[in-house]
Protein backbone atom coordinates (compact mmCIF):
# COMPACT_ATOMS: atom_id res chain seq x y z
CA UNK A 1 10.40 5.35 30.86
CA UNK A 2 13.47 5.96 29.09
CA UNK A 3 14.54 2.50 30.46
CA UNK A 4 11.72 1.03 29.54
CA UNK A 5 12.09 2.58 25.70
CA UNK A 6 15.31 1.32 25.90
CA UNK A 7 15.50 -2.01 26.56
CA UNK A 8 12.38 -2.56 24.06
CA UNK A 9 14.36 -1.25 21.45
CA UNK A 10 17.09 -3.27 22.37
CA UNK A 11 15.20 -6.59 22.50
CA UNK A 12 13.70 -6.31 19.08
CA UNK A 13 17.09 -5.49 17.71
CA UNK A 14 18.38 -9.29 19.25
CA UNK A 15 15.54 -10.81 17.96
CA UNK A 16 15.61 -9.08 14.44
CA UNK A 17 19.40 -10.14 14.41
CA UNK A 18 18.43 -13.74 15.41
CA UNK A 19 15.86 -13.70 12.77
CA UNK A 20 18.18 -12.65 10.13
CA UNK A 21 20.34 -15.85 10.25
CA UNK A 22 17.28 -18.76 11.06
CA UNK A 23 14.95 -19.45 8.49
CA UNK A 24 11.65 -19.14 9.92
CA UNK A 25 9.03 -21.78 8.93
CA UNK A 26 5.39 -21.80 10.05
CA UNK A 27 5.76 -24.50 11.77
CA UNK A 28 7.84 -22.31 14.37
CA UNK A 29 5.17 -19.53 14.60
CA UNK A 30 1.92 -20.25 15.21
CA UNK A 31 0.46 -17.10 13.68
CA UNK A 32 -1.88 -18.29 12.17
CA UNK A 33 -6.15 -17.83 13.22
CA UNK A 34 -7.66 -21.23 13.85
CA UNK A 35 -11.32 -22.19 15.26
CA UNK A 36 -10.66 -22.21 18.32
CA UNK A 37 -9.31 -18.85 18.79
CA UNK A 38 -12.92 -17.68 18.59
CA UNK A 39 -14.55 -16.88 21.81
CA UNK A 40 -17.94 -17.50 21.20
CA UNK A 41 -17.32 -20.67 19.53
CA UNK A 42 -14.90 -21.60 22.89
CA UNK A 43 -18.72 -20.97 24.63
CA UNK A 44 -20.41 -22.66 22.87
CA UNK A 45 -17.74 -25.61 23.30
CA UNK A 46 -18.40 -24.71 27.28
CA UNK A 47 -22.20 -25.42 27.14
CA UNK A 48 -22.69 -27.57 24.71
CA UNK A 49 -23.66 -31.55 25.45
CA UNK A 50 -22.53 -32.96 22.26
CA UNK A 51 -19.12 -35.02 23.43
CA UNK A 52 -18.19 -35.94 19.77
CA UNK A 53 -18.23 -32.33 18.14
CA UNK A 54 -16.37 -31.02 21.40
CA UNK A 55 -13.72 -33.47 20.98
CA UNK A 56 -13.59 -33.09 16.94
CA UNK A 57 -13.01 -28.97 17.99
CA UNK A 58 -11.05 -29.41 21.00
CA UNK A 59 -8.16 -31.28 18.48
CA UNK A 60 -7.59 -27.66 17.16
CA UNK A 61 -5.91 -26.74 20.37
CA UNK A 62 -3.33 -29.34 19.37
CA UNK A 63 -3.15 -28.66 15.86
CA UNK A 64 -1.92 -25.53 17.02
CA UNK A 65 0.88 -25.77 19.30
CA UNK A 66 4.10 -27.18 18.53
CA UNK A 67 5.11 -30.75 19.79
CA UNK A 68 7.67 -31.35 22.27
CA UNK A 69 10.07 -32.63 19.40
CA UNK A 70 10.05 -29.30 17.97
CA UNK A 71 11.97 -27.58 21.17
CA UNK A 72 14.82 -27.10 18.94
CA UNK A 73 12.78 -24.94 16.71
CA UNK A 74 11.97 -22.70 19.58
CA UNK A 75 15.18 -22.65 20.92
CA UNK A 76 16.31 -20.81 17.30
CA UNK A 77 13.70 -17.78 17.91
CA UNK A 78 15.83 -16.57 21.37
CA UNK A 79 19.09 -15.18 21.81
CA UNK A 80 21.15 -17.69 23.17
CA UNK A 81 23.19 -15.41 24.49
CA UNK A 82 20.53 -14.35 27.00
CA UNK A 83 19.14 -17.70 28.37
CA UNK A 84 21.84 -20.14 28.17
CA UNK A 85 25.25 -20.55 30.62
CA UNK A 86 28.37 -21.97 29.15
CA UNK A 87 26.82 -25.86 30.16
CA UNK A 88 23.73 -24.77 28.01
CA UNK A 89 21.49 -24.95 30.77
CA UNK A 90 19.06 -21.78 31.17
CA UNK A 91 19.72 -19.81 34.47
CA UNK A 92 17.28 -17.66 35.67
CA UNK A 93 19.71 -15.44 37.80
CA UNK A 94 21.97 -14.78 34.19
CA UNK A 95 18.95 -13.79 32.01
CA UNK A 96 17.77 -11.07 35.35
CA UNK A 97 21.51 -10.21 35.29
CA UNK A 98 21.32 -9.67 31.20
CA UNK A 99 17.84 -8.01 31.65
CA UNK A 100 19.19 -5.54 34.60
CA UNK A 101 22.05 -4.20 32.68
CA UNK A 102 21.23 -3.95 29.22
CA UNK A 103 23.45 -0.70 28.00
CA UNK A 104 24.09 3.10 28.17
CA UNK A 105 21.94 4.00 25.34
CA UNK A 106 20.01 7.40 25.91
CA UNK A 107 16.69 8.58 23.89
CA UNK A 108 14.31 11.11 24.62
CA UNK A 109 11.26 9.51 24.50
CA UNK A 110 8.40 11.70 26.63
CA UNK A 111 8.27 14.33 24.01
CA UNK A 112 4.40 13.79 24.12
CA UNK A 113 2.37 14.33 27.30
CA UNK A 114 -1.33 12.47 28.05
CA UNK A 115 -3.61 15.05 29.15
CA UNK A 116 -5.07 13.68 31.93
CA UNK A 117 -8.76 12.66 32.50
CA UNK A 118 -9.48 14.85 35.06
CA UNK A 119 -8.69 17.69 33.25
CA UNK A 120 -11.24 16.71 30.21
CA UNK A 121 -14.85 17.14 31.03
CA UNK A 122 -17.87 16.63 28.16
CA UNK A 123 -20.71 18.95 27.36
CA UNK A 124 -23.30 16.70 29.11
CA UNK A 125 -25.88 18.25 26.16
CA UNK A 126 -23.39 16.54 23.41
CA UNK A 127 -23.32 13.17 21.60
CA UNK A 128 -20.60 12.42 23.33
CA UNK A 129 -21.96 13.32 26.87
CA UNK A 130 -24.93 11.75 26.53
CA UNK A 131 -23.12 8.27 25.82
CA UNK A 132 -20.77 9.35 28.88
CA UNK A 133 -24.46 9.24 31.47
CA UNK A 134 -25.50 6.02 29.65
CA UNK A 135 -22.06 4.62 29.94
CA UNK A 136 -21.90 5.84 33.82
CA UNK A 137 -25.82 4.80 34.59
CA UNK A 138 -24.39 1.04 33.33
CA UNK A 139 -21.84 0.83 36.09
CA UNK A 140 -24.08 1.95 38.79
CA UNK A 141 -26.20 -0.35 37.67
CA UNK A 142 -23.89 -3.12 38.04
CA UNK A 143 -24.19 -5.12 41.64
CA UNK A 144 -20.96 -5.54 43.71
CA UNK A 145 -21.99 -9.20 44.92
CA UNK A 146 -22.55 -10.79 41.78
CA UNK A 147 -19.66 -9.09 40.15
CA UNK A 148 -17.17 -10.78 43.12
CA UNK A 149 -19.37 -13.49 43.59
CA UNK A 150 -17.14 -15.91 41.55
CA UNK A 151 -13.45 -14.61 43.01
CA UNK A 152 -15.05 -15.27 46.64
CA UNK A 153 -16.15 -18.53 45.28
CA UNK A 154 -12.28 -19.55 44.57
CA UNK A 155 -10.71 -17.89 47.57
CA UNK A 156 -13.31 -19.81 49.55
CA UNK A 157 -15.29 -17.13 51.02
CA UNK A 158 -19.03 -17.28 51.60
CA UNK A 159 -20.59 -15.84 48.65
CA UNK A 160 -23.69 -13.42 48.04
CA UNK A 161 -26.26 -13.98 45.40
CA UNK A 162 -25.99 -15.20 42.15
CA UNK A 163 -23.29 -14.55 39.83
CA UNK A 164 -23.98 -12.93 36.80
CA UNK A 165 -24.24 -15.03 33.47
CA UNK A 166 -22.85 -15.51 29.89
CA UNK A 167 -18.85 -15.98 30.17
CA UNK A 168 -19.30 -14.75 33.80
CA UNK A 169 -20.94 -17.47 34.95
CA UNK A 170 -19.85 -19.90 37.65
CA UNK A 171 -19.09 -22.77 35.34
CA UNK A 172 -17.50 -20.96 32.14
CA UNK A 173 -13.36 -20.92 32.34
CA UNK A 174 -13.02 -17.16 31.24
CA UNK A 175 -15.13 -15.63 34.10
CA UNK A 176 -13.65 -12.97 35.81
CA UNK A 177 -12.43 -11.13 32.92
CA UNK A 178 -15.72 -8.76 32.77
CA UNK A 179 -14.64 -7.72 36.39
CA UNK A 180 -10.95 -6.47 34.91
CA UNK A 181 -13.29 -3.99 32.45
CA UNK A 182 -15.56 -2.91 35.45
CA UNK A 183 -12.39 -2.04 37.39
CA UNK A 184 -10.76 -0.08 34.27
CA UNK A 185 -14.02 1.17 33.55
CA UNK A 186 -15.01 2.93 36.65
CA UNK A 187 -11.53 4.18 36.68
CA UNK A 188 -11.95 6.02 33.56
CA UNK A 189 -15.45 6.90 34.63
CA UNK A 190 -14.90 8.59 38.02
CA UNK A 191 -11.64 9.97 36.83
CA UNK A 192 -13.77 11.77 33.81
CA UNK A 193 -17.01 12.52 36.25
CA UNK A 194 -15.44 12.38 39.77
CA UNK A 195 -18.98 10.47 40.79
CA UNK A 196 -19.51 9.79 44.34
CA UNK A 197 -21.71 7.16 43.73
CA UNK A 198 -19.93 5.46 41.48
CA UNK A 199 -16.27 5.51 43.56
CA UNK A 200 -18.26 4.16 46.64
CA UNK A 201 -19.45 1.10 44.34
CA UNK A 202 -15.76 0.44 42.73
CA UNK A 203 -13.81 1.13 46.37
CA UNK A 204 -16.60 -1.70 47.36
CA UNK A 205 -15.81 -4.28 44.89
CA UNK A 206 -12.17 -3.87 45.27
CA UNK A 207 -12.04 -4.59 49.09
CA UNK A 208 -14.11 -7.37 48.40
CA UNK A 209 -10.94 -8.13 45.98
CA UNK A 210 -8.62 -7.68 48.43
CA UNK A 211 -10.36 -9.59 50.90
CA UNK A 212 -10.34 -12.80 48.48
CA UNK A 213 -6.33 -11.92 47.73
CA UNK A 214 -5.49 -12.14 50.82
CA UNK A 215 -7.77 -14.90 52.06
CA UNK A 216 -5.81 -17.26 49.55
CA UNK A 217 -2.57 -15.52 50.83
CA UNK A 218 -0.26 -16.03 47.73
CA UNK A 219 -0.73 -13.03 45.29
CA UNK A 220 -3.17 -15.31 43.38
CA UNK A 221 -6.33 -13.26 42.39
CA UNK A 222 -8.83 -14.68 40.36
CA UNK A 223 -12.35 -16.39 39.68
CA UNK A 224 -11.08 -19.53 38.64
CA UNK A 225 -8.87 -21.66 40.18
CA UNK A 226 -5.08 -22.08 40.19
CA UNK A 227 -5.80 -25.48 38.35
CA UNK A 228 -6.66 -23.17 35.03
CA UNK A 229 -2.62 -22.37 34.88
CA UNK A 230 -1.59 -26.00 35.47
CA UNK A 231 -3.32 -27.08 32.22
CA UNK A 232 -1.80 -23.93 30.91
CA UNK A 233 1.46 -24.77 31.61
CA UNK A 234 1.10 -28.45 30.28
CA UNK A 235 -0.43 -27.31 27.23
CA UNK A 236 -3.93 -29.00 27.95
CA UNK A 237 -7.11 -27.43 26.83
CA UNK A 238 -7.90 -24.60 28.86
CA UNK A 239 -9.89 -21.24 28.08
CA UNK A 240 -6.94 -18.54 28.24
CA UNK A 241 -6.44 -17.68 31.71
CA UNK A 242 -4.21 -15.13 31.13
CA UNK A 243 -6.14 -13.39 29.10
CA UNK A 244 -8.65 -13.08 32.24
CA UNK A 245 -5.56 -11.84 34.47
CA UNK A 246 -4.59 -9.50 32.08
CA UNK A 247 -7.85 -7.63 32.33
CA UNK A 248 -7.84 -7.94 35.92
CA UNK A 249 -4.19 -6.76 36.25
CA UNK A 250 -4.96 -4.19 34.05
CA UNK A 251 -8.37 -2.86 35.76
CA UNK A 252 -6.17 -2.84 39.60
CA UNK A 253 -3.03 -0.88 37.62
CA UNK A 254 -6.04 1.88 35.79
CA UNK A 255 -7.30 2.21 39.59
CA UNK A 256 -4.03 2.73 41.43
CA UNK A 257 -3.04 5.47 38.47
CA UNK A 258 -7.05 7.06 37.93
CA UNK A 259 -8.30 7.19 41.34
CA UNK A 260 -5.04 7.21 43.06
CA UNK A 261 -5.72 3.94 45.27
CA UNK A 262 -2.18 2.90 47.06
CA UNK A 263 -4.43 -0.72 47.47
CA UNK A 264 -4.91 -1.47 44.00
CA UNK A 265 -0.89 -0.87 43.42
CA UNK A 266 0.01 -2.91 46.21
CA UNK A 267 -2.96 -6.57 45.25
CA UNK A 268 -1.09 -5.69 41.29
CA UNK A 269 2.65 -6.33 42.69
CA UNK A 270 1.35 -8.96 44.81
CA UNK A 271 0.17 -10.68 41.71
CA UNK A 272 3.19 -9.91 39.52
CA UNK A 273 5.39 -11.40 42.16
CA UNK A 274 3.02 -14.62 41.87
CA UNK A 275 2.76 -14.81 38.09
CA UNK A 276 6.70 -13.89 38.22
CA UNK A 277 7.44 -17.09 40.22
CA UNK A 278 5.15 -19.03 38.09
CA UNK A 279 6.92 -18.65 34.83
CA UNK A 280 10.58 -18.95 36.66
CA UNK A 281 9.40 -22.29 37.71
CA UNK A 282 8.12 -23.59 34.08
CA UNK A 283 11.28 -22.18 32.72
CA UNK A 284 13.46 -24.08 35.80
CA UNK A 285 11.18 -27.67 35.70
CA UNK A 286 11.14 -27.47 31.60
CA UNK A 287 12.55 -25.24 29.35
CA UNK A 288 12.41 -21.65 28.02
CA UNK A 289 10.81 -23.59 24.61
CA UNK A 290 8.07 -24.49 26.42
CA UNK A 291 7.00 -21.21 27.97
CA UNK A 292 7.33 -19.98 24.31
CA UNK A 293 4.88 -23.21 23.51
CA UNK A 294 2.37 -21.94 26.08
CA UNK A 295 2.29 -18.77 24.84
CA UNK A 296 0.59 -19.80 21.42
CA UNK A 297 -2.53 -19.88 23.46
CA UNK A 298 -3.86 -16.18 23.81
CA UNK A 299 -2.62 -14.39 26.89
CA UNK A 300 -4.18 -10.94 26.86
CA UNK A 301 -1.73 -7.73 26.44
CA UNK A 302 0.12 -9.29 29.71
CA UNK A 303 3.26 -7.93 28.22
CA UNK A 304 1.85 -4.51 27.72
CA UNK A 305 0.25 -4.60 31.35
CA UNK A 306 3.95 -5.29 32.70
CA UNK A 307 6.12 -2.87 31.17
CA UNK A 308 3.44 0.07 32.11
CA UNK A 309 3.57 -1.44 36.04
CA UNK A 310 7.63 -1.83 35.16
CA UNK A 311 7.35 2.05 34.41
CA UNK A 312 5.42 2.61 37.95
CA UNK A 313 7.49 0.03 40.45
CA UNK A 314 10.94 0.14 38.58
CA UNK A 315 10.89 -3.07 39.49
CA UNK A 316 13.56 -5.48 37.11
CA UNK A 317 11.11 -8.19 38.09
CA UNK A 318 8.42 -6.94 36.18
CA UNK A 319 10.20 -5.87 32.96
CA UNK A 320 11.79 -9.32 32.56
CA UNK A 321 8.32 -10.99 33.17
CA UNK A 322 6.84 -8.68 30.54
CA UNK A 323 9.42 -9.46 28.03
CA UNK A 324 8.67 -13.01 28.93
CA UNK A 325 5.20 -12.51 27.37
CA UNK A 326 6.52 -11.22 24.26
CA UNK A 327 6.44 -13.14 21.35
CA UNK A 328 9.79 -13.34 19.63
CA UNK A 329 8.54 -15.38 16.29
CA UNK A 330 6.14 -12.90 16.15
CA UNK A 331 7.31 -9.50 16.98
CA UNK A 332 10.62 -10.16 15.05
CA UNK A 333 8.91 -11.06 11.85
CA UNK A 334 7.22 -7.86 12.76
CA UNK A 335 10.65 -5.68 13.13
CA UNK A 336 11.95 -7.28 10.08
CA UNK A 337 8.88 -5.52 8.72
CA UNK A 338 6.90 -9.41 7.18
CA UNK A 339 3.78 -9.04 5.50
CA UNK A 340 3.48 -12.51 5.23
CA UNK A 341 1.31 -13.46 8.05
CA UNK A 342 -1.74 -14.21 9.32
CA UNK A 343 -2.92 -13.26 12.85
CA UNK A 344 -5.86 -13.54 15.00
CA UNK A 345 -5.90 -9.76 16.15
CA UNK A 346 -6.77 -9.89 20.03
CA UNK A 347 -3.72 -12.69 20.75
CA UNK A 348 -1.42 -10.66 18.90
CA UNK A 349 -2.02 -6.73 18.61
CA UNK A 350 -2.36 -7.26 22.59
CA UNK A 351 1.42 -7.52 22.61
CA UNK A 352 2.62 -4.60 20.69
């Protein structure tokens, strides 16, 4: 952790030095809330018939992303000294190097210790218990079948049922999230009630997890298709996917520390590794710029999920792919304490 605390510190200082010599337009930084960064409008896009007020909201999504010609302009918000080789050409194997070795700085950072849920039980007779049973009935009510139905779907398996509806269902591009909460949920839940019931329901939905992980056999786990990450990576319309892997990554990481599954741990580096290889390629085939690009559409706290699995694993891999999901035109306005702009709150306060 004191690592971790480290090289954070030491990240925001490049970028607040960076930031103190580039004047930083808005055109650079797209902070800034727009239409489409609603998710129930984004449904309503999903489901709707009407072809002419889809495409009249769909040219949002390209009102707010820079365009290729302004690469340069991203290229200003990054230490240069990190991505670039004396030929100017980014190497992957120098910014790990930069990443691995970042200093000798030492801070004492664990001054404040989590109590752990376990420990913490509720008067079942308070407020507070009594939303605990309702919040614990929910979950058992929840079926295992429909809540996979949509990642066996994708991995090919034969699948159950129906799925369940609203952005869960079958045809809508963020399902799978809602799955992420159950598995962070029922962490939280069993760690706080140590239910029988309830860790025979969650243990079932995440072999039937594991079973579509390794069915595809990459480290790809989702409800939607690899496809989703292609338009990603091109900067087409597409319904932020990571946002829906962030949950997910997030629910396997709260059941590996909660409930103490060795599983969950193992599916979550599995999935790093993939995700890790992902970016290194857009980064190799493009450029860092357009990674940066990408990242205007909202992403989740994948950042935030990465440095706590960095503070599990150790692993240099996952603390350079978490600072690869931080947002340097945004978290350096930040450290240069800016009041000056405007955010849409779940694509942004995710990262800090």
């Amino acid at each position: 952790m004191k690592d971790l605390f480290l090289l954070n510190v030491s990240w925001i200082g490049m970028v607040v030095l960076l930031l103190c010599n580039v004047n930083i337009s808005a055109k650079e930084c797209t902070n800034t809330p727009t239409p489409l960064q609603s998710h129930t409008l984004r449904y309503e896009i999903a489901i709707s018939k009407n072809e002419s007020w889809k495409q009249e909201m769909l040219a949002y999504y390209h009102h707010d992303h820079l365009t290729p010609t302004d690469e340069s302009a991203w290229a200003n918000l990054f230490p240069r000294k990190i991505l670039r080789e004396e030929n100017d050409e980014f190497d992957w194997n120098f910014m790990f190097g930069k990443m691995k070795h970042p200093g000798h700085y030492k801070m004492e950072v664990d001054f404040l210790k989590e109590v752990s849920l376990h420990d913490v039980r509720l008067d079942p007779q308070s407020l507070h218990g009594q939303a605990q049973q309702t919040n614990l009935e929910y979950l058992l009510m929840l079926d295992v079948d429909r809540l996979v139905w949509s990642f066996r779907k994708t991995a090919g398996l034969a699948t159950l049922g129906s799925p369940y509806g609203g952005w869960e269902g079958a045809d809508v591009e963020l399902r799978g999230h809602f799955v992420g909460h159950y598995l962070s949920a029922t962490a939280q839940m069993w760690a706080s009630t140590h239910n029988g019931t309830l860790k025979e329901k969650m243990t079932a939905v995440m072999s039937a997890l594991k079973e579509c992980q390794d069915q595809i056999g990459t480290g790809y786990l989702s409800a939607f298709p690899t496809e989703f990450f292609d338009r990603f990576e091109a900067v087409q319309y597409v319904w932020a996917p990571y946002y829906t892997i962030h949950k997910i990554m997030a629910g396997l990481l709260d059941q590996h520390t909660l409930t103490g599954n060795a599983q969950a741990l193992e599916m979550l580096t599995w999935m790093a590794e993939y995700f890790y290889n992902r970016v290194q390629n857009v980064i190799k085939t493009y450029t860092i710029e357009r990674h940066w690009m990408s990242l205007n559409e909202e992403v989740g706290g994948m950042n935030d999920v990465l440095y706590q699995l960095y503070s599990v694993t150790g692993d240099q891999k996952h603390l350079l792919l978490a600072h690869l999901f931080d947002k340097p035109c945004f978290l350096g306005i930040l450290a240069m304490k800016a009041d000056d702009i405007s955010i849409f709150m779940p694509i942004h306060t995710s990262r800090l």
